[in-house]
Protein backbone atom coordinates (compact mmCIF):
# COMPACT_ATOMS: atom_id res chain seq x y z
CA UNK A 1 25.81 13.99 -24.65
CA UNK A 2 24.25 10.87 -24.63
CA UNK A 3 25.89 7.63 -24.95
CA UNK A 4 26.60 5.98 -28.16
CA UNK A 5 23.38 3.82 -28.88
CA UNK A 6 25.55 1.51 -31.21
CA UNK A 7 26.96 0.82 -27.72
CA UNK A 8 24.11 0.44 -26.15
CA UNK A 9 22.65 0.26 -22.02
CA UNK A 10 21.61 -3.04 -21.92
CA UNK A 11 22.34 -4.64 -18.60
CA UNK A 12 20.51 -7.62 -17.32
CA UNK A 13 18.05 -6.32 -14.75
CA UNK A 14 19.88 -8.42 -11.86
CA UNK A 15 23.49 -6.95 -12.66
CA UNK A 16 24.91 -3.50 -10.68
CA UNK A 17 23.79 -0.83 -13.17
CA UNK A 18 26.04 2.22 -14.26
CA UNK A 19 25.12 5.40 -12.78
CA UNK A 20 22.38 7.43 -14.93
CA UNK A 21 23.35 10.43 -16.69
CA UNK A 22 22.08 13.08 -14.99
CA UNK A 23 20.86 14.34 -18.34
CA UNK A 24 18.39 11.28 -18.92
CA UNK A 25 17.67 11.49 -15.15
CA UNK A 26 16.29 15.35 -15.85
CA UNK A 27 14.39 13.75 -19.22
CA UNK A 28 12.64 10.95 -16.72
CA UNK A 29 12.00 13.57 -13.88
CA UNK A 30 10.56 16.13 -16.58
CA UNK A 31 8.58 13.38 -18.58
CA UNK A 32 10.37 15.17 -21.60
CA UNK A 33 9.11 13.76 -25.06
CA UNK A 34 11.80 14.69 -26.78
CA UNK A 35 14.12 12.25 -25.49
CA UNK A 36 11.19 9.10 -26.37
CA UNK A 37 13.00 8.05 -29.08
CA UNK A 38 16.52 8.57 -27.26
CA UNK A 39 16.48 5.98 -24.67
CA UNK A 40 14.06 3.64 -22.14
CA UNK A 41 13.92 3.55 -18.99
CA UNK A 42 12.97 0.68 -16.68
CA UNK A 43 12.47 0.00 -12.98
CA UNK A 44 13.44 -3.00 -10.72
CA UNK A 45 11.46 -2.98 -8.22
CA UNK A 46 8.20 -3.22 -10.66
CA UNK A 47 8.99 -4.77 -13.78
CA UNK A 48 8.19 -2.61 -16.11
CA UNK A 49 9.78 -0.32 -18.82
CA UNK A 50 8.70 3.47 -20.25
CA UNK A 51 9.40 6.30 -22.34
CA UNK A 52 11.05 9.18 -20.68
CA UNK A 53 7.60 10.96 -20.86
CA UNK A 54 5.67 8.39 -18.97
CA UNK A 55 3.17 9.98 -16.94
CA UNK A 56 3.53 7.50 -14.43
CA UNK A 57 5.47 8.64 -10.47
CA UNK A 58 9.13 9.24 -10.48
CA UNK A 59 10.68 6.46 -9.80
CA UNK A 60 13.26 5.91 -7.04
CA UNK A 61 16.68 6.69 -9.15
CA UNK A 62 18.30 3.85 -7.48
CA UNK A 63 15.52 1.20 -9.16
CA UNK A 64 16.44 2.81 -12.53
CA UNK A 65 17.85 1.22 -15.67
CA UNK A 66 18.69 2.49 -18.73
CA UNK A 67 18.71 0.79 -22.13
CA UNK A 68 18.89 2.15 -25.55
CA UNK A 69 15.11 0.98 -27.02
CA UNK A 70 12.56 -1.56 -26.04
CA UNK A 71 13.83 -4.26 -27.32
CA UNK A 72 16.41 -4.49 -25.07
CA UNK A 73 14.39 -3.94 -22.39
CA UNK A 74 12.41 -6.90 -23.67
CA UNK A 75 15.52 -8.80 -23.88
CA UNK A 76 16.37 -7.92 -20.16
CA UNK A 77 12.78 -9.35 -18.87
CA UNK A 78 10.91 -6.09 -18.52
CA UNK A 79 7.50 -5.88 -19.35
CA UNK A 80 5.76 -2.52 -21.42
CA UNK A 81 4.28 -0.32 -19.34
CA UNK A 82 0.27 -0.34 -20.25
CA UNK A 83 0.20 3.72 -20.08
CA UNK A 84 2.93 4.96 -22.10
CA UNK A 85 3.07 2.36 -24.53
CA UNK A 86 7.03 2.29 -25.43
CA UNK A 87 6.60 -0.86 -27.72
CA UNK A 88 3.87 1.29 -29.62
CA UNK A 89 1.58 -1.84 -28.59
CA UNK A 90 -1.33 -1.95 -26.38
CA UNK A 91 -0.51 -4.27 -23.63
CA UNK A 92 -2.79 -6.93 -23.34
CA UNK A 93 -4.92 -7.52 -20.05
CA UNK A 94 -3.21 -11.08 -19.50
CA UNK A 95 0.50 -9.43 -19.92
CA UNK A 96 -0.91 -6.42 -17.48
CA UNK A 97 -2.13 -8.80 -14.91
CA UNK A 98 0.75 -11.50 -15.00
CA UNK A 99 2.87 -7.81 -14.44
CA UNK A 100 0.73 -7.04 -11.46
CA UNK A 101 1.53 -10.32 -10.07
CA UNK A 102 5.10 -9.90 -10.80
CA UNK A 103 5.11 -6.37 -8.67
CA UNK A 104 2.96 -7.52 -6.17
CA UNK A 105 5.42 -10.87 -5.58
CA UNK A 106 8.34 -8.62 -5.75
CA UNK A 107 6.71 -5.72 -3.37
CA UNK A 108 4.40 -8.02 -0.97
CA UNK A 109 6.53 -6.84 2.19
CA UNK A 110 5.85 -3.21 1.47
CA UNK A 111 2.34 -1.41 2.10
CA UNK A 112 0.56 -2.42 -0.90
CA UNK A 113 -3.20 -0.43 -1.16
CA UNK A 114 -4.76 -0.19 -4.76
CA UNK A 115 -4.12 2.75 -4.93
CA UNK A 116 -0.07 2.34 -4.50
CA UNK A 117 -0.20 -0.91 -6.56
CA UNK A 118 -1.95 0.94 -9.35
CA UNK A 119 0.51 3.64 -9.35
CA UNK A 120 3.67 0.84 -9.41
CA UNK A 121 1.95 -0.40 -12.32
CA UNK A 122 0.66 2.23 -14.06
CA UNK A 123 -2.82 2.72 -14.32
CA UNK A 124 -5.71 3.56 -12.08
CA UNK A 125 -7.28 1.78 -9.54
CA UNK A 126 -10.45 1.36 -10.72
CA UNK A 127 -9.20 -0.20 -13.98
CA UNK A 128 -6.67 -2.33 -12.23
CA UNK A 129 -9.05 -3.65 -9.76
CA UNK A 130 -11.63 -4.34 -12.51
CA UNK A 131 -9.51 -6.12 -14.88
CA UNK A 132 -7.36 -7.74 -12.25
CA UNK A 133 -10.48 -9.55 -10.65
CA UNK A 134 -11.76 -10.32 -14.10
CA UNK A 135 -8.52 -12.37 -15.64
CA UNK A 136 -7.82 -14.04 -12.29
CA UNK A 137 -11.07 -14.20 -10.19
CA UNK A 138 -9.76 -12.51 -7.24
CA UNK A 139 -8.73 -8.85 -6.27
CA UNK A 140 -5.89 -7.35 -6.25
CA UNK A 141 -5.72 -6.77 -2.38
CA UNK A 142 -6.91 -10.78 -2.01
CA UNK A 143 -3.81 -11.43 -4.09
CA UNK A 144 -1.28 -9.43 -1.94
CA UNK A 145 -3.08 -10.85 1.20
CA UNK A 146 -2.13 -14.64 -0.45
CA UNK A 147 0.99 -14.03 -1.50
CA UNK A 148 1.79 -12.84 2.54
CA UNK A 149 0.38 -15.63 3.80
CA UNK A 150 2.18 -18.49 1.08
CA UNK A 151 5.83 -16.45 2.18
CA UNK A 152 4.35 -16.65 5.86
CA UNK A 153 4.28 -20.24 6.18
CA UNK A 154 7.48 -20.85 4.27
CA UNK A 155 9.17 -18.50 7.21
CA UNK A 156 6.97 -20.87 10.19
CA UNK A 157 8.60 -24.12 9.00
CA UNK A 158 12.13 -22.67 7.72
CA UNK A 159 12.63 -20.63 10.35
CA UNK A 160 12.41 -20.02 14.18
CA UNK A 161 11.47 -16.22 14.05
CA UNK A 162 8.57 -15.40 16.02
CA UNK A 163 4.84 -15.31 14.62
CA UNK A 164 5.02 -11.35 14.97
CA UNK A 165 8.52 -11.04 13.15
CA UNK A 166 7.16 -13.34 10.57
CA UNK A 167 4.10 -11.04 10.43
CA UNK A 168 6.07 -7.95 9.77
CA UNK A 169 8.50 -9.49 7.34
CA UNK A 170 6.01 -9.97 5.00
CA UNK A 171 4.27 -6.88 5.50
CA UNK A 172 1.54 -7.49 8.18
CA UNK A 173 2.46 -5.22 11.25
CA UNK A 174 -0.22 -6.25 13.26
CA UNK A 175 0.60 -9.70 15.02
CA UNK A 176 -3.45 -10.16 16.03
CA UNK A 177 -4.62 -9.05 12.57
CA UNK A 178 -2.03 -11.59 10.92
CA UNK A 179 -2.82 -14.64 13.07
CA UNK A 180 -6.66 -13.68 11.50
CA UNK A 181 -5.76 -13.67 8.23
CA UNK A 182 -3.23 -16.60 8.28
CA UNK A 183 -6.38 -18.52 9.78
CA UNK A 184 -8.47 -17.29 7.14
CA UNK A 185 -6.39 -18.38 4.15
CA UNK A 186 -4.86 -21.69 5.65
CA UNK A 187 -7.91 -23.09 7.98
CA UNK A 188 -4.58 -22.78 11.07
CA UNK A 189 -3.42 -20.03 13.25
CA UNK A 190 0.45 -19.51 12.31
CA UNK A 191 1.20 -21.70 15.54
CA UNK A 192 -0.75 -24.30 14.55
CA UNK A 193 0.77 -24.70 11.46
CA UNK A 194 4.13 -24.63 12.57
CA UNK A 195 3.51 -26.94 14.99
CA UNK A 196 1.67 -30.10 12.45
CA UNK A 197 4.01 -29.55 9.65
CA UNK A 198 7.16 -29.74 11.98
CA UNK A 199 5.15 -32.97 13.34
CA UNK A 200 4.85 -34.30 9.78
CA UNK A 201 8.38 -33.58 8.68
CA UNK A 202 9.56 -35.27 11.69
CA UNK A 203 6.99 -38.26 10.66
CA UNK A 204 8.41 -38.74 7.41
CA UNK A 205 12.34 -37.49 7.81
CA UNK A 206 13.86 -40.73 9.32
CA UNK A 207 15.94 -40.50 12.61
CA UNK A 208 19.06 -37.72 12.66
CA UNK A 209 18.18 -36.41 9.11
CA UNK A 210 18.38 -32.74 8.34
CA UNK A 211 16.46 -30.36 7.07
């Protein structure tokens, strides 16, 4: 049986959840629309909340909340997913886009293509390339290059780590290819920056402070 909705399954989204019944795990994995008006489910690593008959990709059962409605999904800090529709709203471009955003922030260190990043947030790639470049004047992929770059060059002056660990913590593999784009985006090579911004903390900091 389910559990007792007066009881509810709100959790906030940064608490340990409760193990999933494996009955609601079945009514996710089967998209079953008989259990939409049941319970919501919502995932971690993206954001966003559905209906148990969400067309979208199973999610990864580990990422996976449980609440009793939207609402409290709402009240958690999940967004609606734009396919499904569980607050029986369309979602707005803005809210879609500031959700992209949100996934791509959360996600940057994993392989991110449109394709992927359309699937994570529920639509196609066409549609979230179009209306992603639209809102916020750059694509998606420009976006997830920026965002690797920005948590790039807080790694170069907080830490040590090499350029090509730095490079594959935030999802760049490829030590030549990163130094590229990091000189692209910034107008420095990852060493370069490193090196002036140490030079102008040191500039500024006076003598024996700490970072």
């Amino acid at each position: 049986m389910l559990a007792n909705p007066e009881r509810g399954f709100t959790e906030r989204k940064d608490e340990e959840a409760a193990p999933i019944p494996e009955e609601l795990w079945e009514a996710i994995v089967r998209c079953d629309a008989s259990y939409d008006d049941r319970f919501i489910y919502a995932v971690r690593t993206t954001g966003i909340f559905c209906k148990p008959s969400c067309k979208s990709r199973e999610p990864n059962r580990a990422n996976v909340r449980i609440f009793s409605n939207a609402r409290q999904a709402l009240d958690a800090e999940f967004r609606p997913c734009k396919r499904c529709k569980p607050t029986g709203e369309r979602l707005p471009d803005q809210e879609w886009v500031a959700q992209i955003k949100l996934c791509i922030e959360a996600n940057y260190a994993e392989t991110l293509t449109l394709h992927v990043l359309a699937d994570m947030c529920h639509g196609s790639p066409y549609h979230l390339h179009r209306t992603f470049k639209r809102i916020t004047g750059q694509t998606p992929v420009e976006y997830v290059q920026r965002t690797r770059v920005a948590k790039a060059a807080e790694l170069l002056l907080r830490t040590n780590r090499t350029v090509a660990d730095i490079a594959l913590a935030v999802g760049v593999p490829n030590p030549a290819y990163f130094t590229t784009l990091f000189r692209t985006v910034t107008g420095q090579t990852p060493g370069d920056y490193r090196k002036a911004n140490n030079e102008t903390i040191e500039e500024v900091l006076p003598s024996g402070s700490e970072i």
